[in-house]
C-alpha atoms as a PDB file:
ATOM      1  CA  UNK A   1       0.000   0.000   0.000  1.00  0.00           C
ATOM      2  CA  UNK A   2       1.082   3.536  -0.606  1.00  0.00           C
ATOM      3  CA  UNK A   3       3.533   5.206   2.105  1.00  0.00           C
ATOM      4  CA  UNK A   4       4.914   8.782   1.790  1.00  0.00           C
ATOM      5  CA  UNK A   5       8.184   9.717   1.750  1.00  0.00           C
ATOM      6  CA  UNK A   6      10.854   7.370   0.528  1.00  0.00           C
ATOM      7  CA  UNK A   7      10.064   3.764   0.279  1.00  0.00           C
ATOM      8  CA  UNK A   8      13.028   1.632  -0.466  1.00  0.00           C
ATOM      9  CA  UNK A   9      13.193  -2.293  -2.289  1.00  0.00           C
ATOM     10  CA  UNK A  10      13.313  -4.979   0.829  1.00  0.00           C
ATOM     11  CA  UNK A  11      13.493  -8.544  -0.817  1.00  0.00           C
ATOM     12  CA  UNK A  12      11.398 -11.285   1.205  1.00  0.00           C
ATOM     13  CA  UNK A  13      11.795 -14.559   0.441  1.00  0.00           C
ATOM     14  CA  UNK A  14       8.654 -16.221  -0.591  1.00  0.00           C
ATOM     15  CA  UNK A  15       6.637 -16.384   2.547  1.00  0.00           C
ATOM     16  CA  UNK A  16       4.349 -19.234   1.113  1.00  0.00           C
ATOM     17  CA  UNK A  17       4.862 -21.943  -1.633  1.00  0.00           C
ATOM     18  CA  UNK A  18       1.456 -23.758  -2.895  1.00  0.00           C
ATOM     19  CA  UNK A  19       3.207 -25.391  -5.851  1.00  0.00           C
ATOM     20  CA  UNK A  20       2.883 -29.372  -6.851  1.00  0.00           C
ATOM     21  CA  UNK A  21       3.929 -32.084  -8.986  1.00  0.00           C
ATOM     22  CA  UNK A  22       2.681 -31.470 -12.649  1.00  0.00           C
ATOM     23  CA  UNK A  23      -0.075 -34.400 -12.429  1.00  0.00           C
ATOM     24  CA  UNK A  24      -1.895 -33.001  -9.132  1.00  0.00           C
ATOM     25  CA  UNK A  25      -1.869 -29.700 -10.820  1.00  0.00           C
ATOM     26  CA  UNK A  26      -3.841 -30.436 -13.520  1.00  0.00           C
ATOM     27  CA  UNK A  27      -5.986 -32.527 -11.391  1.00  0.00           C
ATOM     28  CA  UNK A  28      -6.242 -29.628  -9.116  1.00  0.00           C
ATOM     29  CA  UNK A  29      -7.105 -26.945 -11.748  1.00  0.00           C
ATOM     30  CA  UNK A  30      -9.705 -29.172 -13.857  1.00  0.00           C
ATOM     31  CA  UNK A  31     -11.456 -30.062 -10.530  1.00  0.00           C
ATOM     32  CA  UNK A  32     -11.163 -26.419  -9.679  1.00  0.00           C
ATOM     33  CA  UNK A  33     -12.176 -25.667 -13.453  1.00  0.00           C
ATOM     34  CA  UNK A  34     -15.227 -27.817 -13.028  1.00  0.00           C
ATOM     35  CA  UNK A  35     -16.319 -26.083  -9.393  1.00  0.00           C
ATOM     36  CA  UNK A  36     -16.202 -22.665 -10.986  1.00  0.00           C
ATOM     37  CA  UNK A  37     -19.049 -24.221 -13.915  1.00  0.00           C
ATOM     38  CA  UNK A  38     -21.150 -24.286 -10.723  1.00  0.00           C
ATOM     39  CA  UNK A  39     -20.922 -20.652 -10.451  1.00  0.00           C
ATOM     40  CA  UNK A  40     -23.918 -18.560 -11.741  1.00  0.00           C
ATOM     41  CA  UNK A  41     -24.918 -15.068 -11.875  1.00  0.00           C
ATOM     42  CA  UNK A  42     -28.491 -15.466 -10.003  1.00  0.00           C
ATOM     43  CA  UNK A  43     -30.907 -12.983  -9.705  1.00  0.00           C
ATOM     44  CA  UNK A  44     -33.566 -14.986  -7.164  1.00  0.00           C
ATOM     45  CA  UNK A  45     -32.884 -14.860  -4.008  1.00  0.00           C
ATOM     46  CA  UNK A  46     -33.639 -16.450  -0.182  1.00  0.00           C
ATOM     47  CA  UNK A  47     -34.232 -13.422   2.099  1.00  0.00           C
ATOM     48  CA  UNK A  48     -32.361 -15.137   5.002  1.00  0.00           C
ATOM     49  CA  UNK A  49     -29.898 -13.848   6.480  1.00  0.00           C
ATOM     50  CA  UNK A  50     -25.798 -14.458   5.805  1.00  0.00           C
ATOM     51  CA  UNK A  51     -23.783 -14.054   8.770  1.00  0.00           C
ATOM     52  CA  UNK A  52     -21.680 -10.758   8.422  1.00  0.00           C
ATOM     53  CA  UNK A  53     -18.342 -12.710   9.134  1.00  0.00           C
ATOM     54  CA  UNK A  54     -18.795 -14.859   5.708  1.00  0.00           C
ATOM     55  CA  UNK A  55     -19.246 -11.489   3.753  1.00  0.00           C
ATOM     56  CA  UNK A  56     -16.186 -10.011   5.931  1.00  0.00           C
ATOM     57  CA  UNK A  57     -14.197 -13.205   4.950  1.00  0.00           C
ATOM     58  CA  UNK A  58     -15.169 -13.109   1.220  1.00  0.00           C
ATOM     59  CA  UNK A  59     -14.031  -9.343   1.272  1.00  0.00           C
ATOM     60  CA  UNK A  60     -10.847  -9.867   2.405  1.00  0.00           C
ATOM     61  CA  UNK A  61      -9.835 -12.243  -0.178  1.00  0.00           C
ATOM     62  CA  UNK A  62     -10.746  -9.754  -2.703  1.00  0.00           C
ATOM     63  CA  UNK A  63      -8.281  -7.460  -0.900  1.00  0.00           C
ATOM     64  CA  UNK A  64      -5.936 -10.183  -1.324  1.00  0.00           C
ATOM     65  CA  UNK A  65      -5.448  -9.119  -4.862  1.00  0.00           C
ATOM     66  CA  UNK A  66      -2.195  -7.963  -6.868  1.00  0.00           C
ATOM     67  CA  UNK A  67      -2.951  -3.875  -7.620  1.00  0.00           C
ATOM     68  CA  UNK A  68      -0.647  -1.237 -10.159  1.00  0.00           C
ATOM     69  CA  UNK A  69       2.031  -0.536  -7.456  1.00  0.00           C
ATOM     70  CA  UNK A  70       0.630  -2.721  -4.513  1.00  0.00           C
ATOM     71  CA  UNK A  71      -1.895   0.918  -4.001  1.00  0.00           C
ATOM     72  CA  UNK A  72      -4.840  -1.773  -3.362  1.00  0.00           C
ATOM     73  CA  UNK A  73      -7.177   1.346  -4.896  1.00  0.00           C
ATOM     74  CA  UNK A  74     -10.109  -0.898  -4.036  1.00  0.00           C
ATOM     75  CA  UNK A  75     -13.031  -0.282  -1.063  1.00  0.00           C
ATOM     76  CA  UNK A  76     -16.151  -2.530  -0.735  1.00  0.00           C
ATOM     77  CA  UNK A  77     -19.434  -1.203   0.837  1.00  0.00           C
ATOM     78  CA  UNK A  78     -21.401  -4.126   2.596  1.00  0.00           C
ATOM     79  CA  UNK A  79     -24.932  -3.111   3.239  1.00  0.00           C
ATOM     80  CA  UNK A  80     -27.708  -5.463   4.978  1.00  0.00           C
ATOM     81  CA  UNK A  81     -29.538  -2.489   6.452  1.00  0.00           C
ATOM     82  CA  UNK A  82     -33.180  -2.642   4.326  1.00  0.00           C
ATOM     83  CA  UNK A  83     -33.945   1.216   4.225  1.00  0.00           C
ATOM     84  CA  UNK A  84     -30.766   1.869   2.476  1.00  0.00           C
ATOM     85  CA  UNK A  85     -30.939  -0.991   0.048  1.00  0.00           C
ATOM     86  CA  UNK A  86     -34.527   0.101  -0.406  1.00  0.00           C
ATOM     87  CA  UNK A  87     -33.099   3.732  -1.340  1.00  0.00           C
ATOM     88  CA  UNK A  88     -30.723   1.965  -3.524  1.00  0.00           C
ATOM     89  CA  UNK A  89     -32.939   0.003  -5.243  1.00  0.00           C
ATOM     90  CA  UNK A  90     -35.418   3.233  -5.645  1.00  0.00           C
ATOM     91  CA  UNK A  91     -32.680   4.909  -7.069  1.00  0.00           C
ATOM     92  CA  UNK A  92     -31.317   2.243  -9.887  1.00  0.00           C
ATOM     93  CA  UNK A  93     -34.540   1.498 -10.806  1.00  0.00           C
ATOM     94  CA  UNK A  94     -35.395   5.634 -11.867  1.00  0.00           C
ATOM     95  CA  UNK A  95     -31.967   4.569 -13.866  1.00  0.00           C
ATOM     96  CA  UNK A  96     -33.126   1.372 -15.501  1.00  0.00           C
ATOM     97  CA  UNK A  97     -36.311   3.015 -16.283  1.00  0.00           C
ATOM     98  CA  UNK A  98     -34.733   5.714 -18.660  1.00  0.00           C
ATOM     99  CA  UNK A  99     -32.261   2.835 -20.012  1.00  0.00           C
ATOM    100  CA  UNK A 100     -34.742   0.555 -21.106  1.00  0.00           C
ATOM    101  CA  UNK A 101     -37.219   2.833 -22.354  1.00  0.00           C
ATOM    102  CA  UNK A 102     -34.629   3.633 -25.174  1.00  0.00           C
ATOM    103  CA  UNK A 103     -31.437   5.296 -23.187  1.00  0.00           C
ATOM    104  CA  UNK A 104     -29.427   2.281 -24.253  1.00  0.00           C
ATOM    105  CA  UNK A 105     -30.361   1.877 -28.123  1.00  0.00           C
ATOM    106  CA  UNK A 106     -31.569  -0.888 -29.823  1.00  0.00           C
ATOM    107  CA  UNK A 107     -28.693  -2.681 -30.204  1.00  0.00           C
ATOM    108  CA  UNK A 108     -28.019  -2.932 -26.434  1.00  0.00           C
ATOM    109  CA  UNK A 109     -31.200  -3.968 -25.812  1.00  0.00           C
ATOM    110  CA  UNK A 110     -31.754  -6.646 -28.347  1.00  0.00           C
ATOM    111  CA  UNK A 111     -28.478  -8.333 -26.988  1.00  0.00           C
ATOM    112  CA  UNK A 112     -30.106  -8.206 -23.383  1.00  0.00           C
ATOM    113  CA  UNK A 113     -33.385  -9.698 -24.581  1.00  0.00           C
ATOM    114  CA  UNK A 114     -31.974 -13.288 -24.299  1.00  0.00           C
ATOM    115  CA  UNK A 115     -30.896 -12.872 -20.352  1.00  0.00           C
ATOM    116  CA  UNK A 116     -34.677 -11.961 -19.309  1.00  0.00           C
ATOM    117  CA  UNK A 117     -33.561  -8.527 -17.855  1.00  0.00           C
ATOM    118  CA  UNK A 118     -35.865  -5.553 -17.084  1.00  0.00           C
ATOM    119  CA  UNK A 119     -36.086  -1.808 -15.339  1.00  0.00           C
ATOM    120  CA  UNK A 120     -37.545  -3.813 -12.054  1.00  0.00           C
ATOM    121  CA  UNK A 121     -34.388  -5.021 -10.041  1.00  0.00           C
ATOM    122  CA  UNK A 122     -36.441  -6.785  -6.638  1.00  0.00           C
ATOM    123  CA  UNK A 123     -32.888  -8.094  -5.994  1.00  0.00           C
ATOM    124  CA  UNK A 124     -31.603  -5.229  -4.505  1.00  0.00           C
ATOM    125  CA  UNK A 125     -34.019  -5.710  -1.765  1.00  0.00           C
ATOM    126  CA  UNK A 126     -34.671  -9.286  -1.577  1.00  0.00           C
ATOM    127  CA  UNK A 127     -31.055  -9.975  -1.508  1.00  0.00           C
ATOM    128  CA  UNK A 128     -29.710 -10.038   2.295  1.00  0.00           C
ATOM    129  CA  UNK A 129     -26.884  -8.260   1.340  1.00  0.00           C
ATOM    130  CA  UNK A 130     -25.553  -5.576  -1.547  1.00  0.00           C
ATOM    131  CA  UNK A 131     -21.787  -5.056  -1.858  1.00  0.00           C
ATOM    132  CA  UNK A 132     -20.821  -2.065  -3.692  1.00  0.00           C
ATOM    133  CA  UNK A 133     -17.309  -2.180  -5.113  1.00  0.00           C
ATOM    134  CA  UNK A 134     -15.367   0.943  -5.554  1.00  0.00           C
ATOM    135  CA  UNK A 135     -12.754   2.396  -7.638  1.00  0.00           C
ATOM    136  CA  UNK A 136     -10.558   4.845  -6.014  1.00  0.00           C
ATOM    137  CA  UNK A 137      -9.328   6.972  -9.289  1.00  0.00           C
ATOM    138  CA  UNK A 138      -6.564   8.541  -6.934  1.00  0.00           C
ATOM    139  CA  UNK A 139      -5.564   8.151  -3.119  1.00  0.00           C
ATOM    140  CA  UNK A 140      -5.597  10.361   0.121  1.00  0.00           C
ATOM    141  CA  UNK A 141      -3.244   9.685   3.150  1.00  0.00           C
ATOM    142  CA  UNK A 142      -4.624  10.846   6.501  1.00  0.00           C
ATOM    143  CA  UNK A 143      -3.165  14.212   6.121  1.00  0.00           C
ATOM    144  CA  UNK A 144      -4.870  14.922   3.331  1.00  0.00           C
ATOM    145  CA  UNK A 145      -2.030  14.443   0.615  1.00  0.00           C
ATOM    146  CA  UNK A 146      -3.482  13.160  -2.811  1.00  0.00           C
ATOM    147  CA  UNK A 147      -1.328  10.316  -4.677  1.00  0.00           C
ATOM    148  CA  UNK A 148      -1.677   8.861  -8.081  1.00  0.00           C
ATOM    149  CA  UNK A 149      -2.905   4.717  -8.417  1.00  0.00           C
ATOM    150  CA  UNK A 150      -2.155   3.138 -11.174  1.00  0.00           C
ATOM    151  CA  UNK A 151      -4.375   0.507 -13.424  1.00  0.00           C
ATOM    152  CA  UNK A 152      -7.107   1.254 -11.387  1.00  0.00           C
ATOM    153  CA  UNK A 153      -9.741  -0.067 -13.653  1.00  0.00           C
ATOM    154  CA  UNK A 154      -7.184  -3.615 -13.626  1.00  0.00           C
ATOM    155  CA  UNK A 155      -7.095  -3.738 -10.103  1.00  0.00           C
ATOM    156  CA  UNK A 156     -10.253  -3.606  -9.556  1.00  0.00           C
ATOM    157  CA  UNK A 157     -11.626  -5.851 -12.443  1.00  0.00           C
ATOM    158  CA  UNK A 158      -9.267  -8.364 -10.574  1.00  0.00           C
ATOM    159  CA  UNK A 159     -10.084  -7.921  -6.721  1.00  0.00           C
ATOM    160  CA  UNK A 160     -13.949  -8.088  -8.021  1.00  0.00           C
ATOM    161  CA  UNK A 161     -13.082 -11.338  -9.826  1.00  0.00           C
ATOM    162  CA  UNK A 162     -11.528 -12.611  -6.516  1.00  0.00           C
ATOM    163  CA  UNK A 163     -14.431 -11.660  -4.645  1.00  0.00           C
ATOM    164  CA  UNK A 164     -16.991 -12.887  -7.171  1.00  0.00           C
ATOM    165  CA  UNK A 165     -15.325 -16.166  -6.514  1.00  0.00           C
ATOM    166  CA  UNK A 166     -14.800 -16.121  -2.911  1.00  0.00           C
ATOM    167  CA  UNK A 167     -18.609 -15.902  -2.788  1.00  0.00           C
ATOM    168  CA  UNK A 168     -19.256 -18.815  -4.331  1.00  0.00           C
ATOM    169  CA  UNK A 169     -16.762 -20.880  -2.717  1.00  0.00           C
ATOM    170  CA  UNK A 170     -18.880 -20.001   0.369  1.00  0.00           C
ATOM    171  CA  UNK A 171     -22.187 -21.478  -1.526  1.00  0.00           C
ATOM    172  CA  UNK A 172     -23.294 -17.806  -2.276  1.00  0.00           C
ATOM    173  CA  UNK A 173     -24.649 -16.513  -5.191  1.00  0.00           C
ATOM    174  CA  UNK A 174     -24.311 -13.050  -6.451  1.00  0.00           C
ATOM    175  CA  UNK A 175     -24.991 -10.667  -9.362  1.00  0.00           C
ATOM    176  CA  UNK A 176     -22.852  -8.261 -10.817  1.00  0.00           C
ATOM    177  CA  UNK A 177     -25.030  -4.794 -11.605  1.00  0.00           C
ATOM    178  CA  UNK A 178     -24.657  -2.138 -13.038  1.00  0.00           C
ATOM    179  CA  UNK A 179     -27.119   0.422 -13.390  1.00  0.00           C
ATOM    180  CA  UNK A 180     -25.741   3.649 -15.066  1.00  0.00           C
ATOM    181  CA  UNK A 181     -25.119   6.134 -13.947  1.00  0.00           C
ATOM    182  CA  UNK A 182     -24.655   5.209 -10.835  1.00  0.00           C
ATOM    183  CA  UNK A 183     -23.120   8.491  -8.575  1.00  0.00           C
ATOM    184  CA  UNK A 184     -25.897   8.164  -6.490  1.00  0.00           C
ATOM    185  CA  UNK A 185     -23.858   5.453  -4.841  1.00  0.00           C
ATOM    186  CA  UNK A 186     -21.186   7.470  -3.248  1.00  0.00           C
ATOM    187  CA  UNK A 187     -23.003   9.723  -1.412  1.00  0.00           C
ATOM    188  CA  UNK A 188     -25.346   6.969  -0.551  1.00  0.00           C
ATOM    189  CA  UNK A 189     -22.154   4.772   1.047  1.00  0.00           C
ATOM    190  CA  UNK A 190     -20.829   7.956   2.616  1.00  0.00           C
ATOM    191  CA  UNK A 191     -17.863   7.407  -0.094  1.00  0.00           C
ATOM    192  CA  UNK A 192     -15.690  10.342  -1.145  1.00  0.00           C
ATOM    193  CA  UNK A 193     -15.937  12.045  -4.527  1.00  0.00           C
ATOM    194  CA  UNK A 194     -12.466  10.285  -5.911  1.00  0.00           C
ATOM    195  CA  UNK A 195     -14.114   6.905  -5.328  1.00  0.00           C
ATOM    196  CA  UNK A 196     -16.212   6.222  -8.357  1.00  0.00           C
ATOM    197  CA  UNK A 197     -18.842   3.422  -8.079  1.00  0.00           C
ATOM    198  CA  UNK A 198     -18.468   0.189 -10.236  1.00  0.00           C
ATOM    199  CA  UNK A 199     -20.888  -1.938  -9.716  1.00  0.00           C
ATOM    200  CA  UNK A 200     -23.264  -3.384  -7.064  1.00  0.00           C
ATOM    201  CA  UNK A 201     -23.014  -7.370  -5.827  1.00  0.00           C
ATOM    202  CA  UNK A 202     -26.447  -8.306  -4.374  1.00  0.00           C
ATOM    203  CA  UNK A 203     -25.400 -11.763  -2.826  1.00  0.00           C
ATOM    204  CA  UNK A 204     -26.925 -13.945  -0.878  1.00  0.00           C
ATOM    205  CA  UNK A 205     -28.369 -17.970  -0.804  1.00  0.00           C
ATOM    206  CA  UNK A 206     -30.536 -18.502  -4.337  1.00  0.00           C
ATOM    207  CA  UNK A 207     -34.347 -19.037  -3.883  1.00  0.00           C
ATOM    208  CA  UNK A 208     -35.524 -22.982  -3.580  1.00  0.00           C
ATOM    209  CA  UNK A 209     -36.672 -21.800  -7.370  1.00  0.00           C
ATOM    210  CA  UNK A 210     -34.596 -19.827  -8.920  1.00  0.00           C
ATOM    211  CA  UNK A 211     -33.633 -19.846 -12.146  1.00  0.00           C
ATOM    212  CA  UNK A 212     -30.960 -18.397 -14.757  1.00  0.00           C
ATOM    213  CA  UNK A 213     -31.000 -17.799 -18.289  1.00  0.00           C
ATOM    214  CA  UNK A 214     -30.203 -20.619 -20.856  1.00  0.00           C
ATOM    215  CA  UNK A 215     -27.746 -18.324 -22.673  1.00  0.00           C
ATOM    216  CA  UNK A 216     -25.573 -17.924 -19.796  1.00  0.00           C
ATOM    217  CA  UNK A 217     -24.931 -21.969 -19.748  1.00  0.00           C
ATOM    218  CA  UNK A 218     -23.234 -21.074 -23.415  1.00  0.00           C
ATOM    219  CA  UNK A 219     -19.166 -20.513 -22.793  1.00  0.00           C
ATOM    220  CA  UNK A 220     -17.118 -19.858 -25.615  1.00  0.00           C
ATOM    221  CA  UNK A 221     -14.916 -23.135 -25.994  1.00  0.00           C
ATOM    222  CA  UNK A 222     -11.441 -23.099 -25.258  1.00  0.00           C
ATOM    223  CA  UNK A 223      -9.883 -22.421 -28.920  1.00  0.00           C
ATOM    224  CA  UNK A 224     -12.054 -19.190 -28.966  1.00  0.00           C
ATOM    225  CA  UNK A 225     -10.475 -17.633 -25.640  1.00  0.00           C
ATOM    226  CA  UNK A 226      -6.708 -19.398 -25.982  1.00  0.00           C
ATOM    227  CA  UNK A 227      -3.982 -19.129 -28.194  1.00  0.00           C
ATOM    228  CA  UNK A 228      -0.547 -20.679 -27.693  1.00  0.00           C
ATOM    229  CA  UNK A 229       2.425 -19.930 -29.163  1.00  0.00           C
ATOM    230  CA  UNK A 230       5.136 -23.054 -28.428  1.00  0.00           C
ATOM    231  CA  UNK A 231       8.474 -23.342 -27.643  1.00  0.00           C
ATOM    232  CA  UNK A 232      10.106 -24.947 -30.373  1.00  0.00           C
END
């Protein structure tokens, strides 16, 4: 993390080594490949309650994550109290109203036909909790100093992707939102202005019937997302 003044190299030997023969790797990873199939973006939810230490837990794995210049320029909101995800909800939905009703073009819409979506998001509600990730587009120390991050938008794609996967190795299920504009979010989460919202997790246990779309069960195969260039 970021420390004024002059911070000088210190080399630590690796403080933890996870590596393993070639053949229980690749058992590891395809059993580990196969878990994450499980995962799925769920928009029905069970209204009871996940302890606060699970969320807490799941949270600090994201923070776990490798950031431009170890700045970590990452904070996560976690919000059970139901008046302000009711206010949150209230306030995405005026957004989702204006981009459905022709905001986001026909194009955007016809490729969102398929998932089922609409301007009514009961999840924010339903959902015992909403995590609201932000970006912090520069940093403060205590004093009040500003500092630059650096590839912010990187850092926090990957600390998300940690936590998105965190939560479902707890048996959660969350959804990744994304109303827009969404600056109603900082002042809602008492966030300061160089914090820019990126999206909101509602996560929680699925509903005994929820359901997904069938397009989301279609992955592009491997040769679509892989190439490989070999040694010789």
């Amino acid at each position: 993390m970021y420390a004024k003044g002059t911070v000088q190299y210190a080399p630590l030997p690796l403080p933890d080594r996870v590596q393993k023969p070639d053949d229980q790797a690749l058992a590891d990873v395809l059993a580990f490949r196969d878990y994450m199939r499980q995962r799925h973006s769920v928009r029905d939810f069970d209204p009871r309650p996940v302890p606060e230490e699970i969320i807490a837990a799941c949270i600090e794995a994201a923070g776990s994550a490798p950031s431009g210049a170890n700045h970590q320029p990452w904070h996560f909101a976690a919000i059970s109290d139901p008046d302000m995800k009711a206010r949150i909800r209230s306030a995405a939905e005026e957004e989702e109203r204006a981009f459905y009703s022709g905001g986001a073009g026909d194009e955007w819409l016809a490729a969102l036909e398929p998932i089922g979506t609409g301007a009514r998001k009961p999840h924010l509600t339903i959902a015992p909790w909403l995590i609201v990730v932000f970006a912090q587009r520069y940093g403060v120390t205590h004093d009040g100093t500003r500092y630059k991050n650096y590839y912010v938008p990187e850092s926090v794609g990957i600390a998300t992707g940690l936590l998105v996967t965190a939560l479902h190795h707890a048996g959660l299920v969350c959804l990744t939102h994304t109303p827009n504009p969404m600056k109603f979010l900082g002042p809602f989460c008492g966030r300061p202005a160089h914090e820019k919202p990126v999206m909101i997790l509602p996560v929680g246990w699925p509903s005994a019937d929820a359901t997904v779309p069938a397009v989301a069960k279609r992955k592009k195969p491997l040769d679509e997302i892989m190439s490989v260039f070999r040694a010789p």
